[in-house]
N, C-alpha and C. Protein backbone atom coordinates (compact mmCIF):
# COMPACT_ATOMS: atom_id res chain seq x y z
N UNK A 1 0.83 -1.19 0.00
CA UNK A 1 0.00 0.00 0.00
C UNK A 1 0.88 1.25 0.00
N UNK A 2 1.69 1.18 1.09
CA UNK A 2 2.68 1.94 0.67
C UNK A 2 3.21 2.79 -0.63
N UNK A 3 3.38 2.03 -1.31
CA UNK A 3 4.35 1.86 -2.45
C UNK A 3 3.11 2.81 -3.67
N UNK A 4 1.83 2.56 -3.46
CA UNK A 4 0.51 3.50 -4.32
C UNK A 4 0.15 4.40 -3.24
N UNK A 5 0.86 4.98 -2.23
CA UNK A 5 0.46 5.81 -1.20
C UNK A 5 -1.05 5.70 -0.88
N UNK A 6 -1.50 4.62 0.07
CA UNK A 6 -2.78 3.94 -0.06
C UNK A 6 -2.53 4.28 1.90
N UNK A 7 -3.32 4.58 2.46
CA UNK A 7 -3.26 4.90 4.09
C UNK A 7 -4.18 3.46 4.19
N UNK A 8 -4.14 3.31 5.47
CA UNK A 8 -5.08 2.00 6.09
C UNK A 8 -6.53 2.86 6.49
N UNK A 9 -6.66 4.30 6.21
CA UNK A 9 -7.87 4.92 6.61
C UNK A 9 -8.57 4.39 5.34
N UNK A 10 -7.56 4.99 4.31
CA UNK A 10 -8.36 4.70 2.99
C UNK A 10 -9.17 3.51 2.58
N UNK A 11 -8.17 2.20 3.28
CA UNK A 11 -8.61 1.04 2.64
C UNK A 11 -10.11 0.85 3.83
N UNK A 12 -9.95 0.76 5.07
CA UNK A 12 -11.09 1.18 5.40
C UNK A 12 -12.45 1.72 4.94
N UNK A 13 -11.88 2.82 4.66
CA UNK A 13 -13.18 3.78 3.56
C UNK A 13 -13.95 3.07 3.29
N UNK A 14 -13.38 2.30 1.97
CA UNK A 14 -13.00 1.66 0.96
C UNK A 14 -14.05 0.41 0.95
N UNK A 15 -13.82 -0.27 1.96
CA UNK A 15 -14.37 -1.74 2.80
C UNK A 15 -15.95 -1.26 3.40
N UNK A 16 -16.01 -0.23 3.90
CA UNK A 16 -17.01 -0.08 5.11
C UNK A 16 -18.18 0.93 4.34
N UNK A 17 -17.60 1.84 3.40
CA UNK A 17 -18.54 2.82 2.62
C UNK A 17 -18.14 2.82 0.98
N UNK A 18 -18.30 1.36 0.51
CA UNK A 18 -17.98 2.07 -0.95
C UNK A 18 -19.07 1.96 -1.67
N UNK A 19 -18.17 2.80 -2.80
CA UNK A 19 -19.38 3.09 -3.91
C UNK A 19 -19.85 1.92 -4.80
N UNK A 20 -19.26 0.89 -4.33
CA UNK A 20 -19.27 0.54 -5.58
C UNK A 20 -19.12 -1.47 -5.14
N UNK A 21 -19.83 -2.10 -4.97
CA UNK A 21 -19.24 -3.63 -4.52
C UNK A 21 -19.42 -4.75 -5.63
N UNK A 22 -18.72 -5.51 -5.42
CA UNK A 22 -18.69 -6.36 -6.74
C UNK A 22 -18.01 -7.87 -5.87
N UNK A 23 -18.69 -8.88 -6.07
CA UNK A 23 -18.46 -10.36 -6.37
C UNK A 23 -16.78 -10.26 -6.95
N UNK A 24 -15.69 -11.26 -6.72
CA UNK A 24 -14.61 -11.98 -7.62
C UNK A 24 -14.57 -13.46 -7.14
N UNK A 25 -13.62 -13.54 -7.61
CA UNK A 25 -12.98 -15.13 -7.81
C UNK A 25 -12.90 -15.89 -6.57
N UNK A 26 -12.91 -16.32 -6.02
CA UNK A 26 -12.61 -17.18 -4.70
C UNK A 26 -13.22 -16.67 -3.50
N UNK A 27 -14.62 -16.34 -3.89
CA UNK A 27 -15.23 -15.75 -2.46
C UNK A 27 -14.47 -14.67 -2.39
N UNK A 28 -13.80 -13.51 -2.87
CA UNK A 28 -13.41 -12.19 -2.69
C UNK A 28 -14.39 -11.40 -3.28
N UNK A 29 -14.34 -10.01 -2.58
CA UNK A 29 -14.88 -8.25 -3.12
C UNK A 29 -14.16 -7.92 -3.73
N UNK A 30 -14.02 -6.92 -4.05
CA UNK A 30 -14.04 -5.94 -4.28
C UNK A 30 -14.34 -4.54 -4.47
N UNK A 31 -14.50 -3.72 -3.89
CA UNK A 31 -14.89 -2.57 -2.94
C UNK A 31 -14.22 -1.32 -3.79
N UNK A 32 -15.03 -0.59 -4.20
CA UNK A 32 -14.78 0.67 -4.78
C UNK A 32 -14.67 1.89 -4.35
N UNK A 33 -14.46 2.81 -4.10
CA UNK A 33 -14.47 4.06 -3.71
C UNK A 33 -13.82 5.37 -4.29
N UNK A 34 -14.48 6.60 -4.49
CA UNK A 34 -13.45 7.37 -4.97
C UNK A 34 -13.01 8.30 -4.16
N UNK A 35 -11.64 9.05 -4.13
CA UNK A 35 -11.22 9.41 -3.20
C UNK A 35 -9.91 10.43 -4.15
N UNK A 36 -10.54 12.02 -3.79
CA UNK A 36 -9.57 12.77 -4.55
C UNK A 36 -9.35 12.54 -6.33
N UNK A 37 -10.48 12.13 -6.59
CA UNK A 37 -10.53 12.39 -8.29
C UNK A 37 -9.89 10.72 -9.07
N UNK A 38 -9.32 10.03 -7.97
CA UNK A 38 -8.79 9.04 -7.91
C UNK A 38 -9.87 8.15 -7.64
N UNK A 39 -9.33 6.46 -8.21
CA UNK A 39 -10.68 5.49 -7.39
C UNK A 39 -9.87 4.84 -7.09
N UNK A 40 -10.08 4.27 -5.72
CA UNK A 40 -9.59 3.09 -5.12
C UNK A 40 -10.04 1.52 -5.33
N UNK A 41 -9.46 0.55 -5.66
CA UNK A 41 -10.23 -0.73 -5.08
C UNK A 41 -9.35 -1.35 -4.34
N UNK A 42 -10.45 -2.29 -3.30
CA UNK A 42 -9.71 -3.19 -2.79
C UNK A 42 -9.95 -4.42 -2.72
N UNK A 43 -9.28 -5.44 -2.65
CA UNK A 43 -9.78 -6.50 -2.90
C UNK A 43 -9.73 -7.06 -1.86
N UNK A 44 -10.88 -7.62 -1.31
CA UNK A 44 -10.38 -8.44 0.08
C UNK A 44 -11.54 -9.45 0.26
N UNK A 45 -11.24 -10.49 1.05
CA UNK A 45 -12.14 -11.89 1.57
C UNK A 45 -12.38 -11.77 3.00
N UNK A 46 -13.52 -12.27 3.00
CA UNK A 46 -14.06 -12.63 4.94
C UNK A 46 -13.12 -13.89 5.47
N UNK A 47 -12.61 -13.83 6.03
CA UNK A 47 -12.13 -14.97 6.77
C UNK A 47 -12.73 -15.30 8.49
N UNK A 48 -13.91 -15.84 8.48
CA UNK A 48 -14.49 -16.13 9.54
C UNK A 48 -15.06 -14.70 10.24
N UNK A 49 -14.76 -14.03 11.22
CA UNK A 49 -14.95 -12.72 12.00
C UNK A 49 -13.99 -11.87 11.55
N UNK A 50 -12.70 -11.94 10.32
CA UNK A 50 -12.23 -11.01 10.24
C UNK A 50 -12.37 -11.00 8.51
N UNK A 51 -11.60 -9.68 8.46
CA UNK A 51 -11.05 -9.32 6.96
C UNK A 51 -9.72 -9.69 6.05
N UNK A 52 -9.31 -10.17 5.24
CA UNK A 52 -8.12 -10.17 4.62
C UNK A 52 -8.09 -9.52 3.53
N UNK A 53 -6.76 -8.01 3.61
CA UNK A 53 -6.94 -7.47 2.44
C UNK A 53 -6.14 -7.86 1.31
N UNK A 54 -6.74 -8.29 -0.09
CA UNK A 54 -5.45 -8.50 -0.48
C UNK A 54 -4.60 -7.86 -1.34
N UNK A 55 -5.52 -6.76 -1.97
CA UNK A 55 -4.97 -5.89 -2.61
C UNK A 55 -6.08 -4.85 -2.37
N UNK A 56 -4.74 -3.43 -2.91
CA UNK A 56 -5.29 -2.07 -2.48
C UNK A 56 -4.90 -1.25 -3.50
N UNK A 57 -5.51 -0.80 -4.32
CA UNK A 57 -4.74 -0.21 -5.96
C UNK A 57 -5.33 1.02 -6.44
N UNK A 58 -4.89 2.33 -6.69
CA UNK A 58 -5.62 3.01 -7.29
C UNK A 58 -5.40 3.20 -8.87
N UNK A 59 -7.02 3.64 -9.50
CA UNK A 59 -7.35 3.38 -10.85
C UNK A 59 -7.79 4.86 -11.33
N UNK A 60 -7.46 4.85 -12.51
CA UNK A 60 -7.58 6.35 -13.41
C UNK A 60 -9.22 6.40 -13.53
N UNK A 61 -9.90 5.12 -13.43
CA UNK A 61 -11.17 4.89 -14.48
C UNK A 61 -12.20 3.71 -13.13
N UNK A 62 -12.70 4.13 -12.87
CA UNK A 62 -13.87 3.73 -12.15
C UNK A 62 -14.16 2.04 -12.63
N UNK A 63 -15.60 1.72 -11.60
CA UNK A 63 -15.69 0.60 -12.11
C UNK A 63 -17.13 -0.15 -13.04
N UNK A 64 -17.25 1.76 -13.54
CA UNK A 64 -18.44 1.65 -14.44
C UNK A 64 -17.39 1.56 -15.92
C-alpha cells in the first residue's frame, strides 16, 4: 500500500462505505471508492470474524 500511497484509513473507507461492490474469484470483493478524483479498489475476503486485504490499488477509471 505503501508503495501506491494507499493509508489503512483509505482502505477502510474503501471496505465499510464504498461506492461501488462487486463479487470476484474465490469468495473475494471488491470494494470501490473514490477518493480525490482518484478510485480506489480493494480487494479483500471474509475470513471467519475477520477481513483479509489482499490488494489495495488506485485506478484512473472507475468501475463503471
Amino acid at each position: 500500500m505503501r508503495l501506491h500511497g494507499i493509508s489503512e484509513m483509505d482502505v477502510e473507507l474503501a471496505i465499510r462505505k464504498s461506492e461501488y461492490l462487486a463479487s470476484s474469484a474465490e469468495g473475494r470483493f471488491n470494494a470501490w471508492v473514490e477518493i480525490s478524483g482518484k478510485f480506489l479498489r480493494v480487494t479483500y475476503k471474509e475470513e471467519g470474524d475477520r477481513l483479509l486485504v489482499i490488494t489495495a490499488v488506485k485506478k484512473k477509471k472507475g468501475w463503471g
